[in-house]
PDB file of N, CA and C in Angstrom:
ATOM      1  N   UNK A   1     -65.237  77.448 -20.548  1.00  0.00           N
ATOM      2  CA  UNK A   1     -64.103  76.840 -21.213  1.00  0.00           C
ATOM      3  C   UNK A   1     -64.069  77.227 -22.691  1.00  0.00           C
ATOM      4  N   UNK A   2     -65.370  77.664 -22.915  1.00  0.00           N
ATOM      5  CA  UNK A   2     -65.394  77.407 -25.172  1.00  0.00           C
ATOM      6  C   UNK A   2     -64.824  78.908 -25.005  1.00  0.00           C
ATOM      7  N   UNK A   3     -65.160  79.891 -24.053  1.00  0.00           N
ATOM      8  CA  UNK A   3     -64.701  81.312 -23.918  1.00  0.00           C
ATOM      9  C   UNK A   3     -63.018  81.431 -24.016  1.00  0.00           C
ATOM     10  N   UNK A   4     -63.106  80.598 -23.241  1.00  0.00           N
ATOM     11  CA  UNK A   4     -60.910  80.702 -23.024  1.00  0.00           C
ATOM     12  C   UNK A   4     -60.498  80.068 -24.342  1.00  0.00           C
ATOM     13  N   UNK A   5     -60.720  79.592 -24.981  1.00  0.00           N
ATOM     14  CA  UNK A   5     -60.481  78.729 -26.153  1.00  0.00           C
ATOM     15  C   UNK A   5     -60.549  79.912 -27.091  1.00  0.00           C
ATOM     16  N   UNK A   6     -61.716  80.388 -27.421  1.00  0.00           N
ATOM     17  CA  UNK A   6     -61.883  81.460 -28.596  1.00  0.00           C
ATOM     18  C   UNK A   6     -61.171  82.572 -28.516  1.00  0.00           C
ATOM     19  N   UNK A   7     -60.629  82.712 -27.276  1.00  0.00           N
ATOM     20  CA  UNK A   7     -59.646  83.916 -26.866  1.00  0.00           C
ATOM     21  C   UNK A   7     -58.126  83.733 -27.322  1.00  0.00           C
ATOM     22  N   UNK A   8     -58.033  82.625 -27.041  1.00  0.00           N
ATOM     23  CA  UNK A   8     -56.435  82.252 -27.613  1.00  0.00           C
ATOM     24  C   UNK A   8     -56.664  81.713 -28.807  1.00  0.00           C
ATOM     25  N   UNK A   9     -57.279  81.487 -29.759  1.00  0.00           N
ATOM     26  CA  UNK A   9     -57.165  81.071 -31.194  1.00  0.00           C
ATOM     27  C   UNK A   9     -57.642  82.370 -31.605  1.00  0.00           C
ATOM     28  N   UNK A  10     -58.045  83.367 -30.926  1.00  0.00           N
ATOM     29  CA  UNK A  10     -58.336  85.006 -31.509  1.00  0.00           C
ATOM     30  C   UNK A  10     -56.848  85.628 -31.653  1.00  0.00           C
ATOM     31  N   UNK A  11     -55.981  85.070 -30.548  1.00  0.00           N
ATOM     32  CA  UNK A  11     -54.220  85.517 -30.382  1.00  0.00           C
ATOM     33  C   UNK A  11     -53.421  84.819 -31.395  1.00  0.00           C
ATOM     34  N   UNK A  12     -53.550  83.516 -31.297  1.00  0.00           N
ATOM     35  CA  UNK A  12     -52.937  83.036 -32.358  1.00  0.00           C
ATOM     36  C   UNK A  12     -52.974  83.044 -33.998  1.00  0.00           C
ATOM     37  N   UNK A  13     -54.526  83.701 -34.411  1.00  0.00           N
ATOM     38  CA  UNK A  13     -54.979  84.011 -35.198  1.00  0.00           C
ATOM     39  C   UNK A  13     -54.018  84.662 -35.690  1.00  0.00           C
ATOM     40  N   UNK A  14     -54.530  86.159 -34.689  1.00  0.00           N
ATOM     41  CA  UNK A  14     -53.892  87.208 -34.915  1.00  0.00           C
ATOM     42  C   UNK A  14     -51.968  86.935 -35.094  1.00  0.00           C
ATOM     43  N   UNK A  15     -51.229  86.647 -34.292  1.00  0.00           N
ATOM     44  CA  UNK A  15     -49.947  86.283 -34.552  1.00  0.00           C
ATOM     45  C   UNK A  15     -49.648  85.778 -35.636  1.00  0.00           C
ATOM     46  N   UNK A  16     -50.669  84.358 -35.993  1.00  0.00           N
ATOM     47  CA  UNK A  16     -50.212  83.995 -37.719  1.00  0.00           C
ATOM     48  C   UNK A  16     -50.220  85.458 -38.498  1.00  0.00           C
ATOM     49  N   UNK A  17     -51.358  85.749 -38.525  1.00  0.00           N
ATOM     50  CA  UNK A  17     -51.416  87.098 -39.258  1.00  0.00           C
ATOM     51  C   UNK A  17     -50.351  88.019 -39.465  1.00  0.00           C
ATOM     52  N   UNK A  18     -49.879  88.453 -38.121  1.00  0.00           N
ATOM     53  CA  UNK A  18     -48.668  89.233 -38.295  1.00  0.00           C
ATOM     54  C   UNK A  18     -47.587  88.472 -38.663  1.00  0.00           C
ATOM     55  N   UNK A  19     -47.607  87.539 -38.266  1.00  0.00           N
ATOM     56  CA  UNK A  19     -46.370  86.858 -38.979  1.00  0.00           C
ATOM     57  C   UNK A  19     -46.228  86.814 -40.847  1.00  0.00           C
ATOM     58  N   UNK A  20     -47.307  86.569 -41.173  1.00  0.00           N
ATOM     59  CA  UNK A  20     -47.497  86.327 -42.482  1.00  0.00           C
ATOM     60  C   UNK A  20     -47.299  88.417 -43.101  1.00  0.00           C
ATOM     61  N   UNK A  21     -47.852  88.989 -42.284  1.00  0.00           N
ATOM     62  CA  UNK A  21     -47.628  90.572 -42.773  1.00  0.00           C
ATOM     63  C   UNK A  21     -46.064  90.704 -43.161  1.00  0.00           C
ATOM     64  N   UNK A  22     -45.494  90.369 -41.541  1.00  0.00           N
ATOM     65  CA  UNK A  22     -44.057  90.405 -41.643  1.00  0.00           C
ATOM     66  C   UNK A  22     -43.493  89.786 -42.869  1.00  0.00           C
ATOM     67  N   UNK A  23     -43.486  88.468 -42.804  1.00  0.00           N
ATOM     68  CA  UNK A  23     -43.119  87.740 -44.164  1.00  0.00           C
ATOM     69  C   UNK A  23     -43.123  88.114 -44.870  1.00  0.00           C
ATOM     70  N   UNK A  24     -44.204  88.799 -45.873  1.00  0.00           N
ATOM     71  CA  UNK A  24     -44.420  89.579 -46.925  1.00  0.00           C
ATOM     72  C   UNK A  24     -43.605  90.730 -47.168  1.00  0.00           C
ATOM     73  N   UNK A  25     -43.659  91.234 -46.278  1.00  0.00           N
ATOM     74  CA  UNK A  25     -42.661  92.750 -45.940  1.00  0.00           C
ATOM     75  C   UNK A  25     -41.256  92.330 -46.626  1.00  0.00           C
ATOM     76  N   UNK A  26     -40.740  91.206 -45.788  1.00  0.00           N
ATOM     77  CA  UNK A  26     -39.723  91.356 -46.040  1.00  0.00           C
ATOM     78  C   UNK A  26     -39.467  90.328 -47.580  1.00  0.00           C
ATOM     79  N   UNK A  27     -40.281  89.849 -48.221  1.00  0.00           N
ATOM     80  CA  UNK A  27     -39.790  89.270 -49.415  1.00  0.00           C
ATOM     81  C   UNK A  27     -40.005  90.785 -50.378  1.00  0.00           C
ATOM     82  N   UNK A  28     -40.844  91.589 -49.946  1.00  0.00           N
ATOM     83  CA  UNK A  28     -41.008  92.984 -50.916  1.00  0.00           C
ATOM     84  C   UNK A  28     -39.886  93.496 -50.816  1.00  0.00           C
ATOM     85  N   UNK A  29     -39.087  93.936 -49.608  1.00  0.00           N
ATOM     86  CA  UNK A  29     -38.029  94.142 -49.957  1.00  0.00           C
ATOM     87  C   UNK A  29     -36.594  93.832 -50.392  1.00  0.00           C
ATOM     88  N   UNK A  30     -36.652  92.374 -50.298  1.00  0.00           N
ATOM     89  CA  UNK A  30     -35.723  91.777 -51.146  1.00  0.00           C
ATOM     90  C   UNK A  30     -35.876  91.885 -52.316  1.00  0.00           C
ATOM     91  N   UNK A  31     -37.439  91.831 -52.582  1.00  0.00           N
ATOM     92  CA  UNK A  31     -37.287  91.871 -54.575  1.00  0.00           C
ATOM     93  C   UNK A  31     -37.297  92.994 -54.763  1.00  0.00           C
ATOM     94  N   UNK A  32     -37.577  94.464 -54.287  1.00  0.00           N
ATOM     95  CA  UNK A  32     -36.765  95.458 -54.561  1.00  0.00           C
ATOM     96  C   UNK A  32     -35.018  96.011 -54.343  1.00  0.00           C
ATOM     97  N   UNK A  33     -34.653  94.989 -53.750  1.00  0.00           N
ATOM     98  CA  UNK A  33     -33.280  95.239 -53.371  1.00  0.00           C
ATOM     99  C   UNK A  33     -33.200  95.983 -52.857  1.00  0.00           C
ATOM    100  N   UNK A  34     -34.120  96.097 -51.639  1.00  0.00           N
ATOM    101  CA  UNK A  34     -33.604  97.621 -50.969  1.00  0.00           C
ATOM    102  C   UNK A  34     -32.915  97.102 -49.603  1.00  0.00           C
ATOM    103  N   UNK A  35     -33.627  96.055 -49.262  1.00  0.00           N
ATOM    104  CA  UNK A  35     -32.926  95.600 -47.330  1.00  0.00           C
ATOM    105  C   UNK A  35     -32.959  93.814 -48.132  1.00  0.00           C
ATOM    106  N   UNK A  36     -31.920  93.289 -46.314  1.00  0.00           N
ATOM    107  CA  UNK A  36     -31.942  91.898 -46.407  1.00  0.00           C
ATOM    108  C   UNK A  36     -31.231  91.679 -48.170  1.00  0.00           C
ATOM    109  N   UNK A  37     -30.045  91.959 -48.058  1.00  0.00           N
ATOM    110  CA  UNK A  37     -29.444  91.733 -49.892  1.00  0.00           C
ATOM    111  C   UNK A  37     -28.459  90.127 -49.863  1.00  0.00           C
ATOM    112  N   UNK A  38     -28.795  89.266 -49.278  1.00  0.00           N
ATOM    113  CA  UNK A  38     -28.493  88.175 -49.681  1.00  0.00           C
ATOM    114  C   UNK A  38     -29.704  86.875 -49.890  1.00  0.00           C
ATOM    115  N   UNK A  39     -29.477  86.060 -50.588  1.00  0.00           N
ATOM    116  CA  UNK A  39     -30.211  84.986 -51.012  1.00  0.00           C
ATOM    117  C   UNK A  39     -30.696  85.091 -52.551  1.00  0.00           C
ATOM    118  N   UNK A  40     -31.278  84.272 -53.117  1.00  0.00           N
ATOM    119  CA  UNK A  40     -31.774  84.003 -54.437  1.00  0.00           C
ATOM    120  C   UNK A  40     -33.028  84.906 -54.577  1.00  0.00           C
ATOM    121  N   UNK A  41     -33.370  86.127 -53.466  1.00  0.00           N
ATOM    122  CA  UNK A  41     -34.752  86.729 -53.664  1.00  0.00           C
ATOM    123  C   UNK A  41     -34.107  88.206 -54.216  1.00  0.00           C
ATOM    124  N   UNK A  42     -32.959  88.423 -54.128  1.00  0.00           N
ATOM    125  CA  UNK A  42     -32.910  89.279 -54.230  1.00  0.00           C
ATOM    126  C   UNK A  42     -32.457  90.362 -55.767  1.00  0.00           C
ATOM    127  N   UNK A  43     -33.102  91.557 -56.002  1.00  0.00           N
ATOM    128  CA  UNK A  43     -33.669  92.033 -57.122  1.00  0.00           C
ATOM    129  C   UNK A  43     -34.653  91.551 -57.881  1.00  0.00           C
ATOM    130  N   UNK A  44     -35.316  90.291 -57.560  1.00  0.00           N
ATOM    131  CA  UNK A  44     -36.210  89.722 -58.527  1.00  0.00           C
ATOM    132  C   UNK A  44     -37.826  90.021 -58.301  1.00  0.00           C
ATOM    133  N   UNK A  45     -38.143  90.634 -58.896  1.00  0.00           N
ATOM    134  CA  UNK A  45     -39.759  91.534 -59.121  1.00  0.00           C
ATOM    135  C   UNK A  45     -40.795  90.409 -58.721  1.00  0.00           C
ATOM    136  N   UNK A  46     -40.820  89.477 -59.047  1.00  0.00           N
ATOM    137  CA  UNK A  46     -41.476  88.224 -59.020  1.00  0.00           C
ATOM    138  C   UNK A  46     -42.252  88.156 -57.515  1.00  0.00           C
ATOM    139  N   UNK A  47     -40.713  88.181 -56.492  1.00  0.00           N
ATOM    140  CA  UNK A  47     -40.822  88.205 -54.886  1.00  0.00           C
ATOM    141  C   UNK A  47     -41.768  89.591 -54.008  1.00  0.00           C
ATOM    142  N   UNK A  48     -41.994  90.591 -55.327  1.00  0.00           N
ATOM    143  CA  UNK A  48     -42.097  92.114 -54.870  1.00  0.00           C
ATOM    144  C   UNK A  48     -44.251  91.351 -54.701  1.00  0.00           C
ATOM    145  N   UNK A  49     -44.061  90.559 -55.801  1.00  0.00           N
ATOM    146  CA  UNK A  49     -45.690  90.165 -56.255  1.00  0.00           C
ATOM    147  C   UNK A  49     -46.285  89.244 -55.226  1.00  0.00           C
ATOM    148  N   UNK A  50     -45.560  88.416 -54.711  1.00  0.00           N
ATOM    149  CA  UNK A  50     -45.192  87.331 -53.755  1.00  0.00           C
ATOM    150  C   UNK A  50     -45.979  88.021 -52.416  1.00  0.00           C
ATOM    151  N   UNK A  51     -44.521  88.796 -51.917  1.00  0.00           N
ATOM    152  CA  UNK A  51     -44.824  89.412 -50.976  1.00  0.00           C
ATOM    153  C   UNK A  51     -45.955  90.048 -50.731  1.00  0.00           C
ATOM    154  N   UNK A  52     -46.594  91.289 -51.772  1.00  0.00           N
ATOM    155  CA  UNK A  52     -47.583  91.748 -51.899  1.00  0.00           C
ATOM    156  C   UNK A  52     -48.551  91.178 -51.586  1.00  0.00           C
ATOM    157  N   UNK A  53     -48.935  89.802 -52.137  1.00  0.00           N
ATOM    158  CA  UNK A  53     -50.199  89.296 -51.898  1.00  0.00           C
ATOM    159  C   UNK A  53     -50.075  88.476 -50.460  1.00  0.00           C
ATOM    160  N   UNK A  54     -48.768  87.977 -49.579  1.00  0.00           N
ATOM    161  CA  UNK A  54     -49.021  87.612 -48.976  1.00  0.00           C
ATOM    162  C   UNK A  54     -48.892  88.135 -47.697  1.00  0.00           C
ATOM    163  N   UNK A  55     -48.810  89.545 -47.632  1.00  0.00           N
ATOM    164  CA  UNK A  55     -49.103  90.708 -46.788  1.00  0.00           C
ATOM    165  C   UNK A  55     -50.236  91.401 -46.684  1.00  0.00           C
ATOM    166  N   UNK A  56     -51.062  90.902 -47.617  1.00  0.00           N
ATOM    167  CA  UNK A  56     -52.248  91.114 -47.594  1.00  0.00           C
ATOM    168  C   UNK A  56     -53.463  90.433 -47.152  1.00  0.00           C
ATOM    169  N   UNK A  57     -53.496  88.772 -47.349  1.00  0.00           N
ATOM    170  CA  UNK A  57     -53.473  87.837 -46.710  1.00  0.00           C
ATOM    171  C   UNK A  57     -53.404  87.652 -45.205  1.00  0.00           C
ATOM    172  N   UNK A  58     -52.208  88.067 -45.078  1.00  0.00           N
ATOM    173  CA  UNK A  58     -52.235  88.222 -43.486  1.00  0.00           C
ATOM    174  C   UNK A  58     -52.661  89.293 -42.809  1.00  0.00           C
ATOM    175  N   UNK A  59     -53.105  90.622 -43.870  1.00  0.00           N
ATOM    176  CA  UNK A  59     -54.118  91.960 -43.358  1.00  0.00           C
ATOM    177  C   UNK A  59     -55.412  91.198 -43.441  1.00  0.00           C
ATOM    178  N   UNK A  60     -55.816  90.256 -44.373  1.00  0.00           N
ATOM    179  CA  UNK A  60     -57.291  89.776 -44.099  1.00  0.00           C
ATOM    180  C   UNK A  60     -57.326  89.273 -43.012  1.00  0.00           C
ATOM    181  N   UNK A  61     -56.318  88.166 -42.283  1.00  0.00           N
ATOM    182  CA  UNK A  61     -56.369  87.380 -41.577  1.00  0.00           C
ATOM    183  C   UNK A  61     -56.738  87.851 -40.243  1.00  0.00           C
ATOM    184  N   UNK A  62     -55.719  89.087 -39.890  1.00  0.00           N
ATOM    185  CA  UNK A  62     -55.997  89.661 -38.679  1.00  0.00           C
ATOM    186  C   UNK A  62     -56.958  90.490 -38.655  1.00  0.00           C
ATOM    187  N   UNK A  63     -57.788  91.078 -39.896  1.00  0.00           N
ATOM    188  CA  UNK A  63     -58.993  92.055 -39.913  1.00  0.00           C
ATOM    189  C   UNK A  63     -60.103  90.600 -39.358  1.00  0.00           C
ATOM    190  N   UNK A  64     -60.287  89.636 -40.172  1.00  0.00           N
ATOM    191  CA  UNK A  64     -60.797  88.710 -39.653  1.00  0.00           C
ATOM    192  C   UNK A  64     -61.077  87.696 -38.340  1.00  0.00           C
ATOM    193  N   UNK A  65     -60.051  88.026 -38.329  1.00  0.00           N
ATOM    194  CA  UNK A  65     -59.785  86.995 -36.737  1.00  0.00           C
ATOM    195  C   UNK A  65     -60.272  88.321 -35.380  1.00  0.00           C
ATOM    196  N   UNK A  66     -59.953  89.431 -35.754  1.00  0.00           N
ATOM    197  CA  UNK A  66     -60.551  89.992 -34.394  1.00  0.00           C
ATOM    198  C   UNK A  66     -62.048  90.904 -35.173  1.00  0.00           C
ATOM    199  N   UNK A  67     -62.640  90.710 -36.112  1.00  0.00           N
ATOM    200  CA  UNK A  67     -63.872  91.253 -36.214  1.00  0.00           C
ATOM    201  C   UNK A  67     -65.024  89.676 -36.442  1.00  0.00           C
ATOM    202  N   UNK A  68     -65.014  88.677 -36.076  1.00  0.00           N
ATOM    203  CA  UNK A  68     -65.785  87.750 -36.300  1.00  0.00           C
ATOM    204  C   UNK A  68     -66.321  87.961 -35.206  1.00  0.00           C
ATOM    205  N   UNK A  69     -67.697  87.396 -35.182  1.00  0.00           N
ATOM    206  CA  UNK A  69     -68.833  87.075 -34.076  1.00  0.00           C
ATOM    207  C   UNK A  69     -68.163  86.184 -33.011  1.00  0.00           C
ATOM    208  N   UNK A  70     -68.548  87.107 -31.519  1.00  0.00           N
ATOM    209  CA  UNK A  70     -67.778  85.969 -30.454  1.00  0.00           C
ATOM    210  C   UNK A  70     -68.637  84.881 -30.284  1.00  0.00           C
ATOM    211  N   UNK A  71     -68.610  84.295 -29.885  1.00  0.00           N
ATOM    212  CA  UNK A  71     -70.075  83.014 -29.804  1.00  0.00           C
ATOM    213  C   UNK A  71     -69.773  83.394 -27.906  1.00  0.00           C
TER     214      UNK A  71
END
């Protein structure tokens, strides 16, 4: 049972992760104004910094979540 458990919080891990990659992605390119050109994110450099770190975040997350010790 602790096996099936660590397997799906290894998936869901991973999914936050990409989700949070995604996220990031796309606030970088709103604050460059390049895609997605409506809302209050857009042209503002601020969101480019935003994004950055929290695309990275979610590269730790998923480097993490599938290289930890299985028990």
């Amino acid at each position: 049972m602790r096996s099936a458990f660590n397997i799906v919080m290894r998936i869901v891990s991973s999914l936050i992760g990409l989700l949070m990659m995604f996220m990031g992605s796309v606030w970088i390119l709103q604050g460059l104004d390049i895609y997605f050109r409506a809302g209050f994110m857009v042209g503002d450099k601020r969101w480019v910094a935003w994004g950055a770190l929290l695309a990275l975040v979610g590269l730790c997350q998923l480097i993490w979540s599938n290289t930890r010790q299985r028990a």
